[in-house]
Structures are given as structure tokens and as C-alpha cells.
Protein backbone atom coordinates (compact mmCIF):
# COMPACT_ATOMS: atom_id res chain seq x y z
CA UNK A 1 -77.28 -37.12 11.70
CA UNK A 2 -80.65 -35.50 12.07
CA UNK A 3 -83.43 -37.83 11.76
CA UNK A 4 -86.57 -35.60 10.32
CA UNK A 5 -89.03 -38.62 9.69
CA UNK A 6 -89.62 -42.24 11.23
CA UNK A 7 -91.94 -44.46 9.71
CA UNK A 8 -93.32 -47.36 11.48
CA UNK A 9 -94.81 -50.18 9.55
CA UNK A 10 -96.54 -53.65 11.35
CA UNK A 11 -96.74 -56.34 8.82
CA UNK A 12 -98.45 -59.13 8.19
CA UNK A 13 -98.19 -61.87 5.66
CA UNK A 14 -101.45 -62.60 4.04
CA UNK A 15 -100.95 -66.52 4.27
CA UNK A 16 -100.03 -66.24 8.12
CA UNK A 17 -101.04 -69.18 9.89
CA UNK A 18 -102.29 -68.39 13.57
CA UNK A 19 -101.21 -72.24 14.22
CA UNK A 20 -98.06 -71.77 13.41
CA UNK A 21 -95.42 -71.02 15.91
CA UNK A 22 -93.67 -68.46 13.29
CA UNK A 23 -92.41 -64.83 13.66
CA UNK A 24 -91.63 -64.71 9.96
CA UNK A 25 -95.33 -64.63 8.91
CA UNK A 26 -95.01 -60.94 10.27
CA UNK A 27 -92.73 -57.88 11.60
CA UNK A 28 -91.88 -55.07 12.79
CA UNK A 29 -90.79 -52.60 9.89
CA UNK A 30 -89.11 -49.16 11.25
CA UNK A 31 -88.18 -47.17 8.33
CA UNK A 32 -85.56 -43.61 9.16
CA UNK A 33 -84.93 -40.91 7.37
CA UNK A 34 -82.54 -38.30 7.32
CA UNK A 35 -82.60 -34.57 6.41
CA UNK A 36 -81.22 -35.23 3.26
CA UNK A 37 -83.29 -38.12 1.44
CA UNK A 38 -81.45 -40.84 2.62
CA UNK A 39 -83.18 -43.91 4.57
CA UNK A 40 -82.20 -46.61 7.13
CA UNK A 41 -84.10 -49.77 7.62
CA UNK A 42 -84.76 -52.24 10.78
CA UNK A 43 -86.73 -54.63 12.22
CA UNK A 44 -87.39 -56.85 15.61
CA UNK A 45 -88.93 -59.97 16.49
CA UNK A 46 -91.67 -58.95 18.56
CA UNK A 47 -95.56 -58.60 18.14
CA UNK A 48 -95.19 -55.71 15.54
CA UNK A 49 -98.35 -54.01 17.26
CA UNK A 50 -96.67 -54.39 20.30
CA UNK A 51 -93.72 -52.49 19.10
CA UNK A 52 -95.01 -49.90 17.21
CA UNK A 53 -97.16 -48.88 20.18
CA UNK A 54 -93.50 -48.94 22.49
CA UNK A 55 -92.40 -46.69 19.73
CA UNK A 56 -95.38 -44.02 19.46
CA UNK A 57 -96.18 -44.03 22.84
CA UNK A 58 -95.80 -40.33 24.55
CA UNK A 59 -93.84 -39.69 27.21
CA UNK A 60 -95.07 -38.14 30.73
CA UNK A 61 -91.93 -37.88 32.68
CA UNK A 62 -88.07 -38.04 32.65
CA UNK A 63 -88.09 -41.68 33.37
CA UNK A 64 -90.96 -42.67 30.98
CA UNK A 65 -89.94 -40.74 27.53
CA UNK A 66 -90.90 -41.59 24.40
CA UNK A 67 -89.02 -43.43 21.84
CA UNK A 68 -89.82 -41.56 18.60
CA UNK A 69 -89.58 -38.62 20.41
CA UNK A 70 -86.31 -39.29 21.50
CA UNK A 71 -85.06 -40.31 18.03
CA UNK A 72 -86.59 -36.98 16.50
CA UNK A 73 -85.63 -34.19 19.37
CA UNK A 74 -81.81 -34.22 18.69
CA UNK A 75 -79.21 -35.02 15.61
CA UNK A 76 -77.39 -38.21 16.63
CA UNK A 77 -74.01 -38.59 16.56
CA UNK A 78 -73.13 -41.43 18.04
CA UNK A 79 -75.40 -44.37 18.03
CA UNK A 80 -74.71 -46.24 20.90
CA UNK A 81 -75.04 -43.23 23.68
CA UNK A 82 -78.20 -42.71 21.99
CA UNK A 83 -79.12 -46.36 23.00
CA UNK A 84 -77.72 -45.41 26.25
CA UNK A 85 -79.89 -42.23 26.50
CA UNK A 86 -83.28 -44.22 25.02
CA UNK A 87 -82.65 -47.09 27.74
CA UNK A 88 -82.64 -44.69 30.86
CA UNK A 89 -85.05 -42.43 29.50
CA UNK A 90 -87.78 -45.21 28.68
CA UNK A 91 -86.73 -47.33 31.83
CA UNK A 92 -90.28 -47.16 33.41
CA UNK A 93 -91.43 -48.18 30.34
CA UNK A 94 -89.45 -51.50 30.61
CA UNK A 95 -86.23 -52.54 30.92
CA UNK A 96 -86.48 -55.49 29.09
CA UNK A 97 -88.85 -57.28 26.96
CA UNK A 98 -90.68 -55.46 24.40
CA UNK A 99 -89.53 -51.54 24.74
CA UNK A 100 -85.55 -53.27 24.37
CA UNK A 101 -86.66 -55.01 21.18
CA UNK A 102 -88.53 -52.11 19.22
CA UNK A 103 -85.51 -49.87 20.69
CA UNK A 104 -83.57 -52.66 18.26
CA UNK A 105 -85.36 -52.30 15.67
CA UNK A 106 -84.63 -48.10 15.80
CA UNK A 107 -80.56 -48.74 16.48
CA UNK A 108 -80.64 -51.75 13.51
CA UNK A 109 -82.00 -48.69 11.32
CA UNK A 110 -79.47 -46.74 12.52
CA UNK A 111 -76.56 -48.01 11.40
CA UNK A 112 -77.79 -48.98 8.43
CA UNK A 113 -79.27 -44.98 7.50
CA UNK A 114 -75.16 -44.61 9.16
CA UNK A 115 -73.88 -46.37 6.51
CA UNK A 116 -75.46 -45.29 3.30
CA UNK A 117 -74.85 -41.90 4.55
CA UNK A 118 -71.12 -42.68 4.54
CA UNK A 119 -70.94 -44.23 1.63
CA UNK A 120 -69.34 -47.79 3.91
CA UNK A 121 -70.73 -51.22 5.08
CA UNK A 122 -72.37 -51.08 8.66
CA UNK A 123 -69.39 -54.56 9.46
CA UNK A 124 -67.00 -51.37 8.56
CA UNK A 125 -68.33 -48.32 11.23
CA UNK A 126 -68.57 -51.14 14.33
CA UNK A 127 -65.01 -50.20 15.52
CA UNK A 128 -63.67 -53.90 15.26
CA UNK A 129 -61.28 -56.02 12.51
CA UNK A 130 -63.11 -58.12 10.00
CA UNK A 131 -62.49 -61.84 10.49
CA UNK A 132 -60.31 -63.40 8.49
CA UNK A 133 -62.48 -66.23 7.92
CA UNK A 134 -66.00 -66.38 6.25
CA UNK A 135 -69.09 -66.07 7.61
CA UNK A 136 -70.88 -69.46 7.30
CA UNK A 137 -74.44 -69.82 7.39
CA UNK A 138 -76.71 -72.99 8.49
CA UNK A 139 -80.19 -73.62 7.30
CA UNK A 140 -83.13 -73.82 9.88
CA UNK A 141 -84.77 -76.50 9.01
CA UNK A 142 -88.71 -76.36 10.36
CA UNK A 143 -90.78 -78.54 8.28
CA UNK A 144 -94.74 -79.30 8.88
CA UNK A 145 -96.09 -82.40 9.44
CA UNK A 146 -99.46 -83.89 10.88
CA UNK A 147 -97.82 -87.39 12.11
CA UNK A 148 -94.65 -88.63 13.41
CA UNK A 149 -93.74 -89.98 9.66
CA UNK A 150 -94.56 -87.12 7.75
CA UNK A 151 -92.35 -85.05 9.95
CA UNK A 152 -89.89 -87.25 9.50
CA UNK A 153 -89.87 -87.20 5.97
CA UNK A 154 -90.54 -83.46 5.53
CA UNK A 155 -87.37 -82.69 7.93
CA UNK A 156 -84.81 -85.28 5.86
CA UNK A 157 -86.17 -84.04 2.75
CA UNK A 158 -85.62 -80.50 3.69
CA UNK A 159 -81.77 -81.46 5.61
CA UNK A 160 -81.16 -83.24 1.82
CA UNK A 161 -82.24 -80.52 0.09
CA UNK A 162 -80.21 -77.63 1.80
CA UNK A 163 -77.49 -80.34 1.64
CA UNK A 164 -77.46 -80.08 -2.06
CA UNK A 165 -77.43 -76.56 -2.20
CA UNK A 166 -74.05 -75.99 -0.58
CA UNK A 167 -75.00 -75.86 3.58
CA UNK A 168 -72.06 -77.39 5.20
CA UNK A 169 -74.29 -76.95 8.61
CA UNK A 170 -78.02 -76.92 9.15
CA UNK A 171 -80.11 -77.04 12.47
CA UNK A 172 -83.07 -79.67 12.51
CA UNK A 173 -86.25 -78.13 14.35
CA UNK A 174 -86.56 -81.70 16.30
CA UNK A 175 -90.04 -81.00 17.83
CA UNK A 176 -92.91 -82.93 18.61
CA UNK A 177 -93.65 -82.24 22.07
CA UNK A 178 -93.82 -79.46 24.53
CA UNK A 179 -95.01 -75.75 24.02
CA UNK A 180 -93.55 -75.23 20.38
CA UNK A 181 -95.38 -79.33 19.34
CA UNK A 182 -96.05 -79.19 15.55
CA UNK A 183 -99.49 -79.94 14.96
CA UNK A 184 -100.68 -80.64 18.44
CA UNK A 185 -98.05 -83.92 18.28
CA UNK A 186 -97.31 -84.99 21.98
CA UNK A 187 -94.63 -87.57 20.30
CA UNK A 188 -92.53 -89.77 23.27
CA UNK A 189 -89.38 -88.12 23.86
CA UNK A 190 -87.35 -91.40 22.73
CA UNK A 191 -89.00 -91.21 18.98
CA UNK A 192 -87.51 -87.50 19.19
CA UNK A 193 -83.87 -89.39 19.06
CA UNK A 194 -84.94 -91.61 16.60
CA UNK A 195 -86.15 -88.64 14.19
CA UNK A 196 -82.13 -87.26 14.97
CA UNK A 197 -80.88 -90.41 14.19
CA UNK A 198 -82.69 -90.28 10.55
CA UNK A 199 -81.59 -86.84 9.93
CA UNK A 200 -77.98 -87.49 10.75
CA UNK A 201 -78.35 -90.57 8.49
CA UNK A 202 -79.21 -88.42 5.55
CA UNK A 203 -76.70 -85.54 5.81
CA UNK A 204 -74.08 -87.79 6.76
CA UNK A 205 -70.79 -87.55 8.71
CA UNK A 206 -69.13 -84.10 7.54
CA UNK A 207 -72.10 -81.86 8.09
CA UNK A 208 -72.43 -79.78 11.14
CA UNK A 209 -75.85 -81.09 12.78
CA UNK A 210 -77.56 -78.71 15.60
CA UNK A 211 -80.93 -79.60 16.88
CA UNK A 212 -83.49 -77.15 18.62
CA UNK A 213 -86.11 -78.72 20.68
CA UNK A 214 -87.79 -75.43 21.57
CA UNK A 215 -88.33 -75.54 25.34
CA UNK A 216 -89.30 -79.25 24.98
CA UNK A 217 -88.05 -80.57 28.66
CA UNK A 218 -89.51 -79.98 31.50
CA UNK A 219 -86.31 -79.89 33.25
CA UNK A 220 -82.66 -80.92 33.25
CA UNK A 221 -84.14 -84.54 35.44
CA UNK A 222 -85.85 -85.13 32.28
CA UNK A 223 -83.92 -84.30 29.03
CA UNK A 224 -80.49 -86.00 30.42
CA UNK A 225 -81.12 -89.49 29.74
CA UNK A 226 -82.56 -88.52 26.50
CA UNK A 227 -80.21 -86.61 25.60
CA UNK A 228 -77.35 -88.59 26.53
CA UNK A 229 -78.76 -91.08 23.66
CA UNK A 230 -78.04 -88.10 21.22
CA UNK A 231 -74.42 -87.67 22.07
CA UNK A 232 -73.64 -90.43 19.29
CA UNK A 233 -74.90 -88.32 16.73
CA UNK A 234 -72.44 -85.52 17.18
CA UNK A 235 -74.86 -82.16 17.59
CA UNK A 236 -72.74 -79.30 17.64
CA UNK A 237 -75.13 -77.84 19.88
CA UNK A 238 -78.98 -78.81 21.63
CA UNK A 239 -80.94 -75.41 21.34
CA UNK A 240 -83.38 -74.11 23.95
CA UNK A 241 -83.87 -77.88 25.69
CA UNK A 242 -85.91 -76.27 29.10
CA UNK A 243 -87.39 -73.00 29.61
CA UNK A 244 -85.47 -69.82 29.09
CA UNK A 245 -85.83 -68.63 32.95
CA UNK A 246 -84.71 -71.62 34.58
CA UNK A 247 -81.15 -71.28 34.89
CA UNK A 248 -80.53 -73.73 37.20
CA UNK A 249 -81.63 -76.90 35.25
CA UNK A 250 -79.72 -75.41 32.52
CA UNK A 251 -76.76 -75.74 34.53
CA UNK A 252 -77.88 -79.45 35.96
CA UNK A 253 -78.44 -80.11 32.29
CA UNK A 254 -74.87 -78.82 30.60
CA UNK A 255 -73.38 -81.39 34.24
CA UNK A 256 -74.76 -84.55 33.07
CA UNK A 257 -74.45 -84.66 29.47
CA UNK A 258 -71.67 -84.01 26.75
CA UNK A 259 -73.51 -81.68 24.05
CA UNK A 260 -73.12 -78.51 23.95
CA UNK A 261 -75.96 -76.41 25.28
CA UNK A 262 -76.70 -73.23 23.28
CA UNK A 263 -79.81 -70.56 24.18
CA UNK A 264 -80.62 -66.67 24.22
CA UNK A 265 -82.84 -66.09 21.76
CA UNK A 266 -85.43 -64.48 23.90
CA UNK A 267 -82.91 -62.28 25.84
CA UNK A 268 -83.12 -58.15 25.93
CA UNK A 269 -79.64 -56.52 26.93
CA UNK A 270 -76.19 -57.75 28.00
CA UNK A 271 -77.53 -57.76 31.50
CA UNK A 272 -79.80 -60.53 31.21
CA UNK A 273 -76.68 -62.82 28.74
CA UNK A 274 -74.51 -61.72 32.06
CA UNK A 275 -76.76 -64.04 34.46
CA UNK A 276 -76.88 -66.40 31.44
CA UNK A 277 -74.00 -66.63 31.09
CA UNK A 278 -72.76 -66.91 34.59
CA UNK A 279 -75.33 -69.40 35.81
CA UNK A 280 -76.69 -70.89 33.01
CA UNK A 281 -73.43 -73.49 31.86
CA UNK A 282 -74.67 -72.81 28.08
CA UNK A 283 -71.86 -72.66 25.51
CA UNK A 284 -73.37 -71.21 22.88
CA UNK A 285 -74.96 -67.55 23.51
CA UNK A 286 -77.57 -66.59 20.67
CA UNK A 287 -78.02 -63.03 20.43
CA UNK A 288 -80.91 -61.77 18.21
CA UNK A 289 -79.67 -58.30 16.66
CA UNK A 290 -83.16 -56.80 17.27
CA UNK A 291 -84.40 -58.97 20.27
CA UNK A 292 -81.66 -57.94 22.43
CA UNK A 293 -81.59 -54.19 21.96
CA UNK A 294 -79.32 -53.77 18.23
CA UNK A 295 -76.41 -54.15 16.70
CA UNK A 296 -74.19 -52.65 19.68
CA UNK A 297 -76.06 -54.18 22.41
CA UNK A 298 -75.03 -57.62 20.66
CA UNK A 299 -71.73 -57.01 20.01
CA UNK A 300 -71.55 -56.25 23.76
CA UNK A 301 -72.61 -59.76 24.72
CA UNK A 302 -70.39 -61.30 22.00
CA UNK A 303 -67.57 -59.23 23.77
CA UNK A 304 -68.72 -60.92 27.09
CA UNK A 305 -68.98 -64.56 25.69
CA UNK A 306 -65.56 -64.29 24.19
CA UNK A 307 -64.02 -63.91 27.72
CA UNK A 308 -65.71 -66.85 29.07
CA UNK A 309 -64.92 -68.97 25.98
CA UNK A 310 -68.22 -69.22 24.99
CA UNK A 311 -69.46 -69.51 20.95
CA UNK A 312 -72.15 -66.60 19.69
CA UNK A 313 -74.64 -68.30 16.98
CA UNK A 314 -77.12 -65.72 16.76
CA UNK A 315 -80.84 -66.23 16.80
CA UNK A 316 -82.62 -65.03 13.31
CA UNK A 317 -85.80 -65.69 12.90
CA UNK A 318 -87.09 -62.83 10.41
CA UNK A 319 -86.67 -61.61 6.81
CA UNK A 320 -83.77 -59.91 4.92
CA UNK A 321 -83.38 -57.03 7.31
CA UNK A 322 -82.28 -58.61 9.89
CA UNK A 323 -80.23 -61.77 8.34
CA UNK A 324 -78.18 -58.27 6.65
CA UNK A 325 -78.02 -57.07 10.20
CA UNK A 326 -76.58 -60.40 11.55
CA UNK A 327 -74.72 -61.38 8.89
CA UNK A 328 -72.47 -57.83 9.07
CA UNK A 329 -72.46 -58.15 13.24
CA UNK A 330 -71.12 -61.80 12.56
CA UNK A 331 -68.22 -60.25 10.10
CA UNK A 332 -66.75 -58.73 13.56
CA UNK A 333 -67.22 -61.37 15.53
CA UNK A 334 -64.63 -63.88 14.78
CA UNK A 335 -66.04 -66.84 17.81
CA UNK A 336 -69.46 -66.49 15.91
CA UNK A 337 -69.38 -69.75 13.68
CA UNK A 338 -72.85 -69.73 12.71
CA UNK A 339 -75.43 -67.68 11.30
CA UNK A 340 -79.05 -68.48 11.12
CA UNK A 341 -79.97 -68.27 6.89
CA UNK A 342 -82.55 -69.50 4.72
CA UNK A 343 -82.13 -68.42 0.82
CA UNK A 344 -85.92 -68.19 -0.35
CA UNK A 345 -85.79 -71.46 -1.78
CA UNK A 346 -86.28 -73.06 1.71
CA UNK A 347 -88.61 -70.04 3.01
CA UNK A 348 -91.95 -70.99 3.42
CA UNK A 349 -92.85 -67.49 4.67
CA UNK A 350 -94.03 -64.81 2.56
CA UNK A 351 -92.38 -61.96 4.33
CA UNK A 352 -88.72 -63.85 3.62
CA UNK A 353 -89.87 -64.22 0.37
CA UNK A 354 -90.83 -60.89 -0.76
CA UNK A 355 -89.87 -58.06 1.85
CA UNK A 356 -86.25 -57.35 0.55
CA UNK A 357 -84.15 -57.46 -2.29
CA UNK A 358 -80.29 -57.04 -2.19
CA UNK A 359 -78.34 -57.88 1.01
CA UNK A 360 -76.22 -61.16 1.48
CA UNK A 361 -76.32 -64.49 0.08
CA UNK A 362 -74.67 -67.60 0.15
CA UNK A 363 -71.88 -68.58 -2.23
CA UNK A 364 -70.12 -72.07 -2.26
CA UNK A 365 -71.15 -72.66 1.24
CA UNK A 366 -70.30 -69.03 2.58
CA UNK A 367 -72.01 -65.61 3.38
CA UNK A 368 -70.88 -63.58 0.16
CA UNK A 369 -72.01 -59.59 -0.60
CA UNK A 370 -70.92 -58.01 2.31
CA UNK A 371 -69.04 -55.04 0.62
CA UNK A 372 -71.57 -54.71 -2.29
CA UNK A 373 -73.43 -51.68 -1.12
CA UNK A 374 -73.47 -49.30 1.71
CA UNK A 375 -75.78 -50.03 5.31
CA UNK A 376 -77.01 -53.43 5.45
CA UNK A 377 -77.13 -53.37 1.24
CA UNK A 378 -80.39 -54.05 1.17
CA UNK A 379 -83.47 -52.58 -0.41
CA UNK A 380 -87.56 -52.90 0.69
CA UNK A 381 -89.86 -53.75 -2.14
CA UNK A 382 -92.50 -51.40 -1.45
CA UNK A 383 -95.28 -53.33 -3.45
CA UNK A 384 -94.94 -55.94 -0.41
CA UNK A 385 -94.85 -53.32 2.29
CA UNK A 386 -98.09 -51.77 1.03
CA UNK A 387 -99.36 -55.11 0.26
CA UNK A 388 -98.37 -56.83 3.80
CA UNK A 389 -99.36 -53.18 5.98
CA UNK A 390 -101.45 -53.12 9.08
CA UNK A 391 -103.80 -50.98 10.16
């Protein structure tokens, strides 16, 4: 396919909150187009300034190309040797970080221009068997709160709530300390387990309870006796408990207690899940579709959990493009139990609200509309990308 036109688009919610430690409240919008008419959409969770400048920025040599000009100079027929090709080329340009997420966003778009151009699902052209289970989604849970109790109330309302709309699993954003605090709370770590305790006391028994503490510990010294307290409220997994780099206390960490340890959401490429996953003790690997480099680029990692035994639960953090993008890499993935959802009654960001229309949905506790349209299935509403665009 011959891509004659590539539209970059940096959004921002008007409601954004600079206090808020949010990604939703804005994106990166890429926006392909083919000789014929037809369009592919994608997105990545990075500053969307950031990536558009990774994006547009010339290049002076054969080992610091351009992305656009890479996408435009060449019809592509097979997606993932042009990832292969836009890697190398741009490889002075950064091998990880942000050029590997706004190359995501341009290989989401891919598959899903890909797709409507073949008339098929993108879950359909990934080369792998559908599962032959559902794909189940679990609400993120992230209320606001200026006090210990009003947290605690906002985050059992909001666990009661998804409750009664059909999640069988939801992930409590259990943080009022360290460098994600809500509201500037420095909370003791032990009222953390008491605020777990509530939740699981409102949900009950029979629904699947993860908790992300965003970084909170200092190190693996510190959260284990904490965390050890939590192992009576069955987690299925502790998200993100010490910094992403440091490896080692993750693996001190996953040692001394008996909860599963899950984290990757900030990771670019298989290569940096590889020394995750072989030093890090985690169980559950979180892939972003767009953070780590696209839809192939995460199925490679899923491919290299499944031989250690590990879970995938991907990271989403953004609007409809990319829960469509996850939601068709999950239908693939058969040791991917979760996805990361949050219908727009639960959304307290505009961009979730507003950006996209079609795309999947949940139905009776599973991820239903996979085979309604072709791509991802979903469409932009325009109105909110002219309303929401950046200079």
C-alpha cells in the first residue's frame, strides 16, 4: 500500500488538568492515508508534541532518517519490515523512548488503514488463531480525592459502580504516596492496606482485584512487609510497586512476598521486556500497543512472555484508538487475561469521551464487536479533533 498523505494531530483536552498525573487529557493523533481514499488511525502515549516533532523531523544521514519520510518514500507491503527498516534507519534518533512510541503510533495506523483496505479485522491479518475464549476487560479505577477519606470513598464508590455494570475484574489506583501521590497526599504506607482492605470489602470475594501503586516504594526493603499484609486480600497482581529501572529490587521484591508482580508500561521494544523479563521476577508483562513500538512489536513480547510462563495485561491508558488496538492484539493472545477498559461512563477524560465512535465494547462482562467492521472498527469524530487540535 502506498501511503500519499500522513496527518499528524497533538491534542489536548480543554479541561486538562496540569495536576493531574493523566495521559488521557491528551494524545498523539497520526491519521494515514492511502492512494485510494481510504484512512488508518493511531495513537501513542507520549507528549504528543514530543511525537509529532519525532515524526516531522528531517533526516541528515542513513542512520538518522526521518519517520514521515520513511512512511511516504515507498508503498509498504509488509508492515513489520517496515518497522524493521524505520528502527535502523532512525536509530541515532533513539532507540527507545520517544522515537519507538510515535513509530507506534505510525504501525497502530497501519494495520488499521491494512484492514479497511482488505475489507478484514486487524485480530484477522496478525498471522495467529483467535482465542477461544473472550477477551475480558477490567476497569481502572483512579478516583480524586483531597484527603485520605474522600479517596477512600471515591475509589469504593467507583469499584461498586463498575461492579454493577458487569466488570468481573477491576484494578484500584491505591495511591497516596510517592511520585504519582493524588493531591500532594504523603499518606503512611500501612493506611494504603487499609484503603485495599475497604475496596476488597465492597467488591467482594469473586471479583478479580489488582492494585497499582504507581512507583510508590522506594525499594523492594520497603514495600515487602507492606505488602505481605496485602496477600490476604487476594490481588491478582501489585502494579508498578518500585521504579521501572530498578530491576533488581523487583526481583528482591517478587522473593519475599506471594503476589504477583506485574510492570512494563513504560517499556519501548522487545529488547528492553527481554531484560525485564529475565531479571526483573515480574509475572505479569504489560505491553502498551503504542508505547512499545505497535501492534507487532507487542505481539513479539507476548510471544516471549508465553515461553517463560509469564501473563501479558497490557497497559492502556488512552482513548478509543488504542483500547481497539489492544483489544484486537489481546484476541491473539490467548495468556493475555486482562485488558485495560473504561466504557465512558467511568471516563473522566474528555478525549475518552469524545475522540471515537465505533470500536469495542463490553457485553455481559466481555469485550464484544470485534468482527463488526474492518481495521480497528473505529471512527474519529472530527468536531473533537478540530475542537481538541494543537498548534
Amino acid at each position: 500500500m502506498k501511503i500519499k498523505n500522513l496527518d499528524i494531530h497533538v491534542l489536548l483536552a480543554d479541561d486538562f488538568d496540569e495536576t493531574l498525573t493523566s495521559s488521557a487529557q491528551d494524545s498523539l493523533l497520526v491519521v494515514l492515508e492511502d492512494e485510494n481514499g481510504v484512512q488508518g488511525f493511531g495513537e501513542s502515549d507520549v507528549n504528543p508534541w514530543i511525537g509529532r516533532a519525532c515524526i516531522e523531523a528531517p533526516g541528515t544521514h542513513t542512520m538518522g532518517l526521518g519517520l514521515r519520510d520513511m512512511l511516504l518514500a515507498e508503498p509498504i507491503t509488509d508492515i513489520r519490515a517496515f518497522w524493521e527498516r524505520a528502527y535502523k534507519g532512525t536509530a541515532m534518533n533513539g532507540r527507545r523512548g520517544a522515537v519507538v512510541h510515535a513509530l507506534g503510533a505510525l504501525e497502530m495506523a497501519l494495520w488499521d488503514l491494512k484492514g479497511k483496505r482488505e475489507g478484514k479485522p486487524v485480530w484477522q491479518l496478525l498471522g495467529r488463531e483467535r482465542r477461544p475464549d473472550p477477551v475480558v476487560p477490567y476497569a481502572s479505577l483512579q478516583p480524586n480525592g483531597f484527603g485520605f477519606h474522600d479517596y477512600r470513598d471515591a475509589l469504593c464508590a467507583a469499584a461498586e459502580r463498575a461492579k454493577g455494570m458487569g466488570f468481573s475484574a477491576m484494578k484500584a489506583e491505591v495511591t497516596m504516596n510517592g511520585p504519582y501521590a493524588h493531591d500532594g497526599m504523603q499518606e503512611p504506607y500501612e493506611r494504603h492496606t487499609e484503603l485495599i482492605g475497604a475496596v476488597r470489602k465492597t467488591v467482594g470475594p469473586d471479583v478479580t482485584l489488582m492494585v497499582d501503586v504507581q512507583y510508590m516504594f522506594p525499594d523492594a526493603a520497603t514495600a515487602a512487609p507492606i505488602m505481605k499484609e496485602w496477600e490476604e486480600f487476594n490481588l491478582y497482581f501489585v502494579e508498578t510497586p518500585v521504579w521501572c529501572d530498578d530491576l533488581h529490587e523487583y526481583a528482591k521484591l517478587a522473593e519475599a512476598v506471594n503476589i504477583p508482580i506485574a510492570m512494563g508500561e513504560w517499556l519501548a521494544t522487545r529488547h528492553e521486556f527481554a531484560d525485564l523479563i529475565s531479571r526483573g521476577g515480574v509475572s505479569v508483562a504489560q505491553p502498551d500497543v503504542g508505547r512499545v513500538g505497535g501492534m507487532s512489536e507487542a505481539l513479539l513480547v507476548a510471544d516471549m512472555a508465553a515461553e517463560k510462563g509469564l501473563t501479558i495485561v497490557p497497559h492502556c491508558w488512552k482513548t478509543g484508538v488504542s483500547t481497539a488496538a489492544t483489544a484486537h492484539f489481546a484476541a491473539v493472545t490467548p495468556h493475555c487475561k486482562f485488558i485495560e477498559y473504561l466504557p465512558q461512563e467511568l471516563c473522566i477524560e474528555t478525549l475518552r469521551k469524545e475522540l471515537t465512535t465505533g470500536g469495542v465494547v463490553m457485553k455481559d462482562g466481555v469485550i464484544t464487536g470485534l468482527d463488526d467492521a474492518p481495521g480497528y472498527g473505529i471512527n474519529l469524530n472530527w468536531d473533537a479533533v478540530k475542537a481538541f487540535a494543537q498548534e
